[in-house]
Protein backbone atom coordinates (compact mmCIF):
# COMPACT_ATOMS: atom_id res chain seq x y z
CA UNK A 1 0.00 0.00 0.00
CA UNK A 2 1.15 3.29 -0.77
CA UNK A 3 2.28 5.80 2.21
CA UNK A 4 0.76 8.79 2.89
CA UNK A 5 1.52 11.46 0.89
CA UNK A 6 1.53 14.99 1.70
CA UNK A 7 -1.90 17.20 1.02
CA UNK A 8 -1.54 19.89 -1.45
CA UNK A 9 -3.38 23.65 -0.72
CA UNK A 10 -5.27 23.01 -3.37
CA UNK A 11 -5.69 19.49 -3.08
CA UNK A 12 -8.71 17.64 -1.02
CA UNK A 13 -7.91 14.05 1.15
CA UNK A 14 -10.74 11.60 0.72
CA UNK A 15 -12.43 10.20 3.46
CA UNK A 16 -10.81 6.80 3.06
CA UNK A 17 -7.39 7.37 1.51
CA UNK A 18 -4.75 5.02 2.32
CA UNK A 19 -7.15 2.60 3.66
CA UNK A 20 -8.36 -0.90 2.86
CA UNK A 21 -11.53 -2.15 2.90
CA UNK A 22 -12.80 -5.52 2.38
CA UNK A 23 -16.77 -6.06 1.08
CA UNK A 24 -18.00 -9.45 1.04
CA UNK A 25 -20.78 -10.29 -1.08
CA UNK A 26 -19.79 -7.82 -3.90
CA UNK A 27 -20.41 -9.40 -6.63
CA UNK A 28 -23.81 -7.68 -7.31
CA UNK A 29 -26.42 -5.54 -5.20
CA UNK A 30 -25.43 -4.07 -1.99
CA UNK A 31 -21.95 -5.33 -1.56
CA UNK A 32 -21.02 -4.14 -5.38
CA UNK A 33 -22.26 -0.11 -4.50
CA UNK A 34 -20.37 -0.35 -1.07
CA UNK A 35 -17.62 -1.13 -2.84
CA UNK A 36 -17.51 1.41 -5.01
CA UNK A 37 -18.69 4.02 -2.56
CA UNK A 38 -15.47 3.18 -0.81
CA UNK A 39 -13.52 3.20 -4.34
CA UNK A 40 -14.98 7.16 -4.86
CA UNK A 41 -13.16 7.93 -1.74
CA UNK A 42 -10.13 6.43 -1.80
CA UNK A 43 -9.74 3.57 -0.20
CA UNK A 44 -8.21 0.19 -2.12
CA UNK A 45 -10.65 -2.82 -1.75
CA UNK A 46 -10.82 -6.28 -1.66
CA UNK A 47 -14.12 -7.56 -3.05
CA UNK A 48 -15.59 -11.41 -2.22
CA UNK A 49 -18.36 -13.10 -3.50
CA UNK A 50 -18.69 -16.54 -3.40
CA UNK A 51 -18.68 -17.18 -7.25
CA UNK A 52 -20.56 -20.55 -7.69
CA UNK A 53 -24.13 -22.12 -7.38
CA UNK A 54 -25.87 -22.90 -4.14
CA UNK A 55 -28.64 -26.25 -4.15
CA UNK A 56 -30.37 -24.59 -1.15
CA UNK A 57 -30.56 -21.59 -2.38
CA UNK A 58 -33.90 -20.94 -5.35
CA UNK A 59 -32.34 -18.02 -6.71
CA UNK A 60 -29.07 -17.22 -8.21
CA UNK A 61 -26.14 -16.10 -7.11
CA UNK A 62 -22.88 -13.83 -8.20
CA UNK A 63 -20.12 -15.84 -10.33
CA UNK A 64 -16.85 -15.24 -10.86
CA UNK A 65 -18.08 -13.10 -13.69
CA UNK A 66 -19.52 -11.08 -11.73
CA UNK A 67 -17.18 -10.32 -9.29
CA UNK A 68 -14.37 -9.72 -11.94
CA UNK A 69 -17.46 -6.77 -13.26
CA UNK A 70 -16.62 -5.23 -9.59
CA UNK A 71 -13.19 -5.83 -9.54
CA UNK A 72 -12.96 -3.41 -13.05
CA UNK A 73 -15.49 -0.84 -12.39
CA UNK A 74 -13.32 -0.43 -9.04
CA UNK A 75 -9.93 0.42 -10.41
CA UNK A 76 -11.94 2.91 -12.74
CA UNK A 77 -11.59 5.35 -9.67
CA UNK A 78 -7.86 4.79 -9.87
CA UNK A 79 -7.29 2.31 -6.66
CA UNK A 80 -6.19 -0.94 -6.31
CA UNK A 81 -8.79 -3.73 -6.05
CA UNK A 82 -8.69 -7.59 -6.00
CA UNK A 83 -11.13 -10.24 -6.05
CA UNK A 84 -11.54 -13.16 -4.32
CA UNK A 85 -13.85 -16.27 -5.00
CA UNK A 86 -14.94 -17.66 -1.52
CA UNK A 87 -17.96 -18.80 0.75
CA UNK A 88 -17.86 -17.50 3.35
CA UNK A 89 -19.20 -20.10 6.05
CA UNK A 90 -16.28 -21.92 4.59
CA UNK A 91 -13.11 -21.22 7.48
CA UNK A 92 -10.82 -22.37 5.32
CA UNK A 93 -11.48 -20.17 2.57
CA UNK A 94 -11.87 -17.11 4.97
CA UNK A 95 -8.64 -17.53 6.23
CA UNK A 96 -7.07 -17.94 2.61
CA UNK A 97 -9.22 -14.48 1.57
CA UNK A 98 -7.83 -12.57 4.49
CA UNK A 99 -4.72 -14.28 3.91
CA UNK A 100 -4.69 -13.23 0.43
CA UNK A 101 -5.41 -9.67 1.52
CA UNK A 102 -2.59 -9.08 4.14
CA UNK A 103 -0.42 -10.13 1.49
CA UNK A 104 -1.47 -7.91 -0.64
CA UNK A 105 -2.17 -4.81 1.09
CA UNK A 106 -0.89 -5.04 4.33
CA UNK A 107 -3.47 -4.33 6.62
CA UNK A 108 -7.46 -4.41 6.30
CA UNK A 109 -9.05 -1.26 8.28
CA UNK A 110 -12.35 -1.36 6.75
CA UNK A 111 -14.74 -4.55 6.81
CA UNK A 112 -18.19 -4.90 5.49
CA UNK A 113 -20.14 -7.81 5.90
CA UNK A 114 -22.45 -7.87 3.51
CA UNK A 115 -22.89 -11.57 2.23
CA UNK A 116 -26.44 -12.89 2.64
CA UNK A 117 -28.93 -15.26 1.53
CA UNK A 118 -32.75 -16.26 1.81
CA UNK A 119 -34.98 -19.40 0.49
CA UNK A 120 -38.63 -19.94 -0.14
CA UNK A 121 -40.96 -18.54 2.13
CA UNK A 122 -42.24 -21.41 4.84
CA UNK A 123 -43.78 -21.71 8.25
CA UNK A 124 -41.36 -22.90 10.86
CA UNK A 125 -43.39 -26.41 10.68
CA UNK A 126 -42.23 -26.59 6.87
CA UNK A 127 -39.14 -25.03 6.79
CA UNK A 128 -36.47 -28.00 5.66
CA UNK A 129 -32.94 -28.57 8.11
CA UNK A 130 -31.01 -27.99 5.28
CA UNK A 131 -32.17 -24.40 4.67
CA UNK A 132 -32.38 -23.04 8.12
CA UNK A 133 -28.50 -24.47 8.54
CA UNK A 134 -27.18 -22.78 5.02
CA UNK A 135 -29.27 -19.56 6.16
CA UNK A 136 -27.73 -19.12 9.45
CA UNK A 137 -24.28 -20.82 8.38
CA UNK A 138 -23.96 -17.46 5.36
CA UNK A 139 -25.59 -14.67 7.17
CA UNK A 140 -24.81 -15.54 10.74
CA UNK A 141 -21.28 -17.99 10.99
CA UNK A 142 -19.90 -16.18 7.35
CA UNK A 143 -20.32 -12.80 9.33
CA UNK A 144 -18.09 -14.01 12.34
CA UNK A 145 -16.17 -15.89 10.64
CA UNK A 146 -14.60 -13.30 8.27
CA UNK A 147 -14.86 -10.81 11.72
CA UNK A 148 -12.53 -13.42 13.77
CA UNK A 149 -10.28 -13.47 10.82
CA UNK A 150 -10.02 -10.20 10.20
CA UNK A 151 -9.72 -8.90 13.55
CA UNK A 152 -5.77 -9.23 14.38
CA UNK A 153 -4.63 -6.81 11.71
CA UNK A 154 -7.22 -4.36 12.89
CA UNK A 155 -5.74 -5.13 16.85
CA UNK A 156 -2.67 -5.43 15.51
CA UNK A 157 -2.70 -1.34 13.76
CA UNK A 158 -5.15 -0.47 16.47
CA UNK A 159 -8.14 0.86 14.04
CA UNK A 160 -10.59 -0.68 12.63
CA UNK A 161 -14.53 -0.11 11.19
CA UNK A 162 -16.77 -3.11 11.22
CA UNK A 163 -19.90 -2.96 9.32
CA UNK A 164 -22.12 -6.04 9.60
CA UNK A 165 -25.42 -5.59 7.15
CA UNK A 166 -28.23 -7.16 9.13
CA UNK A 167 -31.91 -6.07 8.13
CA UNK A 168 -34.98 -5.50 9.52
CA UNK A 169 -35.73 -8.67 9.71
CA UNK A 170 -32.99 -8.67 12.80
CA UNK A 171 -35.36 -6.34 14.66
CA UNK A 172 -39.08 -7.67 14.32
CA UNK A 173 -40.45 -10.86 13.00
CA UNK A 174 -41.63 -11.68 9.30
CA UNK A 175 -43.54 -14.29 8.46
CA UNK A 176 -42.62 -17.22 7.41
CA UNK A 177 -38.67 -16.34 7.29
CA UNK A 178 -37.93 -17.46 10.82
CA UNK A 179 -34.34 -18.75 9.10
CA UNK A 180 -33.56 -15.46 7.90
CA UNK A 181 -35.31 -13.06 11.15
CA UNK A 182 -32.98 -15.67 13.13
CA UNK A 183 -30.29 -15.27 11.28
CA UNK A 184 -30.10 -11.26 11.45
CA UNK A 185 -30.94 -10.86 14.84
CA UNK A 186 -28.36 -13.07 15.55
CA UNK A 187 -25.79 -10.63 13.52
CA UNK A 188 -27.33 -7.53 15.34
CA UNK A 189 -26.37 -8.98 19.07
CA UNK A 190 -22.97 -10.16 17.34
CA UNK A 191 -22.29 -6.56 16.31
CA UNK A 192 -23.45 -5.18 20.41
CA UNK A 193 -21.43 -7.79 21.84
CA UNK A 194 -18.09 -7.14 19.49
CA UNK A 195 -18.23 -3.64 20.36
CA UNK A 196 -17.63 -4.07 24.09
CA UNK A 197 -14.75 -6.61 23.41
CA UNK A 198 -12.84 -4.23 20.79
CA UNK A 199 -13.37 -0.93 21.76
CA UNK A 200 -10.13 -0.43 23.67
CA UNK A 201 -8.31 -0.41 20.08
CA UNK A 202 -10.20 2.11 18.14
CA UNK A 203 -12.25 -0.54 16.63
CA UNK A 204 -16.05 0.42 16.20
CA UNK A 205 -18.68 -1.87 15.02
CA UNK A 206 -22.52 -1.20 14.16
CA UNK A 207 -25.16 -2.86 12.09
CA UNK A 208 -27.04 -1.91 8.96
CA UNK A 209 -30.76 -3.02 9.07
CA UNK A 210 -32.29 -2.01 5.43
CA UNK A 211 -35.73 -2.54 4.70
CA UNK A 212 -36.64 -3.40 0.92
CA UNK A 213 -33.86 -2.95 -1.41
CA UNK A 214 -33.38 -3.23 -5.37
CA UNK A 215 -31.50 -6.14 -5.38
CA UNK A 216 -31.82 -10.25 -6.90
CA UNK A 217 -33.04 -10.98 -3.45
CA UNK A 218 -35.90 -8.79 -3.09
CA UNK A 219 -37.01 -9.69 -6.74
CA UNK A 220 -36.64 -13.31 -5.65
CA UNK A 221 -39.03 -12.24 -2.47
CA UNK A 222 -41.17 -10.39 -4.45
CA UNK A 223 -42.16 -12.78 -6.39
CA UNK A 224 -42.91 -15.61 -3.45
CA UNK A 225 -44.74 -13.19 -1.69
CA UNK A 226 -47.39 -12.79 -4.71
CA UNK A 227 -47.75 -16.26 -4.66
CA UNK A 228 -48.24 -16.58 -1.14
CA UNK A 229 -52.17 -16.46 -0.37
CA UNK A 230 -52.38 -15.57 3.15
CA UNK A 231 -50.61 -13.10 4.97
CA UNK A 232 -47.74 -12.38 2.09
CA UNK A 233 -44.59 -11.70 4.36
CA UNK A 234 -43.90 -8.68 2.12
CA UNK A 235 -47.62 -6.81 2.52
CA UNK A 236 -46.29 -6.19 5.96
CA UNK A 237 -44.21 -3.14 4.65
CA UNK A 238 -46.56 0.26 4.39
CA UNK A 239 -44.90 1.66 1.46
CA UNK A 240 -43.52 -0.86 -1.11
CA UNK A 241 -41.04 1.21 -2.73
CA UNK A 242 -37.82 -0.11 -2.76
CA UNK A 243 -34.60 1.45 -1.51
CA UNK A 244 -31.45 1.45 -4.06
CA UNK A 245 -27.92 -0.14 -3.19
CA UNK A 246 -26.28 3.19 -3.45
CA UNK A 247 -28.42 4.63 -0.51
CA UNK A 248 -27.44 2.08 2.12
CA UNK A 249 -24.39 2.66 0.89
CA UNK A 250 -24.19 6.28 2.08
CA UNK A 251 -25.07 4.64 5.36
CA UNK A 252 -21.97 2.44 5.63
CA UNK A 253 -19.80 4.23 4.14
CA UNK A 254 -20.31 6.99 7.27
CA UNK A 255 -20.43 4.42 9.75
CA UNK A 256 -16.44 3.24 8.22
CA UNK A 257 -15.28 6.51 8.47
CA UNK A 258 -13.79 8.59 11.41
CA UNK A 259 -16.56 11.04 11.03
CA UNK A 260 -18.76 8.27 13.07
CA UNK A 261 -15.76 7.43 15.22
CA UNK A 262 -17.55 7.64 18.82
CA UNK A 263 -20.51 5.59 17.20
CA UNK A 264 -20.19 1.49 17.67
CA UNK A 265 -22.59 -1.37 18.90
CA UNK A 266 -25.64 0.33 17.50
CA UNK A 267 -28.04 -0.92 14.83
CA UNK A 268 -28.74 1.41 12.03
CA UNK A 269 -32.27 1.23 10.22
CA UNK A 270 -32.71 2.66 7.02
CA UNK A 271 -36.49 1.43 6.00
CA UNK A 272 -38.84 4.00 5.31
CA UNK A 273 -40.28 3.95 8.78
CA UNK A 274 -41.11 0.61 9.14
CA UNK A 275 -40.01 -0.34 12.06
CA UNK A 276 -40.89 2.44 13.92
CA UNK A 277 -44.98 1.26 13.65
């Protein structure tokens, strides 16, 4: 990573210049504008996505493809950016992605966890083993699994900004998505606890709980709601319109900068008032 250089009269820092940030789940959506939010202002990435086909998962996810898309649009805003291919509920391949990032830049400061997946909507009675373990082994083990990786170079330089998205389904219940409500409440008293235990090093961390954004998912939701007779998870939301990637983004990138320095263990919810019925 380059060193600091000096600041010209003329000549305006950005807010994450000489920093590294690592977004997982970047491949499309959410993850792909954080990235690039971060890119605008400075900072050199490291982008994840998982890059292959999930069985328990009815919907599609990023491939390699993809990712490579977010890897290019990146370096566009002159940075450095790599990818990396790998699941995240997969400690293995968590330590070989932080691995791969140390070597290259040094140091992570920055860490987003954004990776996340649903299934089909079910009542707890119907909802098969298999999903409610993938569900809670992405959104729940991937998001301390990458945390408890990434941590020591973030003790180690004595700063860090952890970002774990969580939704507002980790504040109230929707029904039939006990997996996924589970799942992202679980990440929202991960982030509260974390906070006490890393404070002392300049290390804040703080949740992001959107409500409906443009993304695959929420097309994929969209459409099982319609087809759900009864009580359509979905027509619990007063408003309908969705939220875009690039607004949530605004969000996180605030909450990874030193401007929100004295903010950590808090739960963020940007969702058109939803959860405040």
């Amino acid at each position: 990573m380059k060193s600091p250089r000096k600041i010209l009269a003329n000549e305006k820092m950005k807010r994450f210049e000489n920093r590294v940030a690592l977004v997982t789940g970047a491949g499309r959506g959410m993850g792909r504008e954080h990235a690039l939010g971060f890119a605008r202002e400075g900072a050199n990435i490291v982008v994840n996505d998982i890059c292959e086909g999930d069985p328990s998962v009815p919907y599609e996810l990023s491939m390699r493809k993809q990712l490579e898309s977010t890897v290019e649009e990146v370096k566009r805003h002159e940075v450095k950016c790599i990818g990396v291919c790998a699941d995240v509920s997969n400690s293995k391949q968590v330590q070989g992605m932080v691995k791969e990032a140390l070597d290259t830049f040094g140091r992570i400061d920055i860490l987003v966890n954004n990776a996340g997946i649903t299934g089909n909507f079910s009542n707890v009675v119907d909802v098969p083993e298999e999903l409610w373990d993938r569900v809670m082994a992405v959104n729940l083990k991937g998001t301390f699994l990458v945390t408890k990786f990434t941590l020591p170079s973030m003790i180690a330089h004595r700063y860090g900004r952890i970002v774990n998205i969580s939704s507002v389904g980790g504040l109230v219940g929707l029904p039939g998505s006990s997996f996924y409500v589970a799942a992202k409440h679980g990440v929202i008293g991960f982030t509260r606890t974390l906070a006490h235990e890393v404070g002392e090093y300049d290390i804040t961390v703080n949740a992001v709980c959107p409500g409906l954004v443009n993304t695959r998912m929420l097309n994929f939701l969209q459409d099982q709601s319609s087809e759900r007779a009864t009580h359509p998870p979905l027509g619990v939301f007063p408003h309908r319109q969705t939220i875009e990637p690039s607004e949530i983004s605004g969000l996180v990138l605030w909450l990874s900068s030193d401007e929100a320095k004295d903010v950590t263990g808090a739960a963020f919810t940007m969702d058109q008032g939803f959860t405040s019925g």
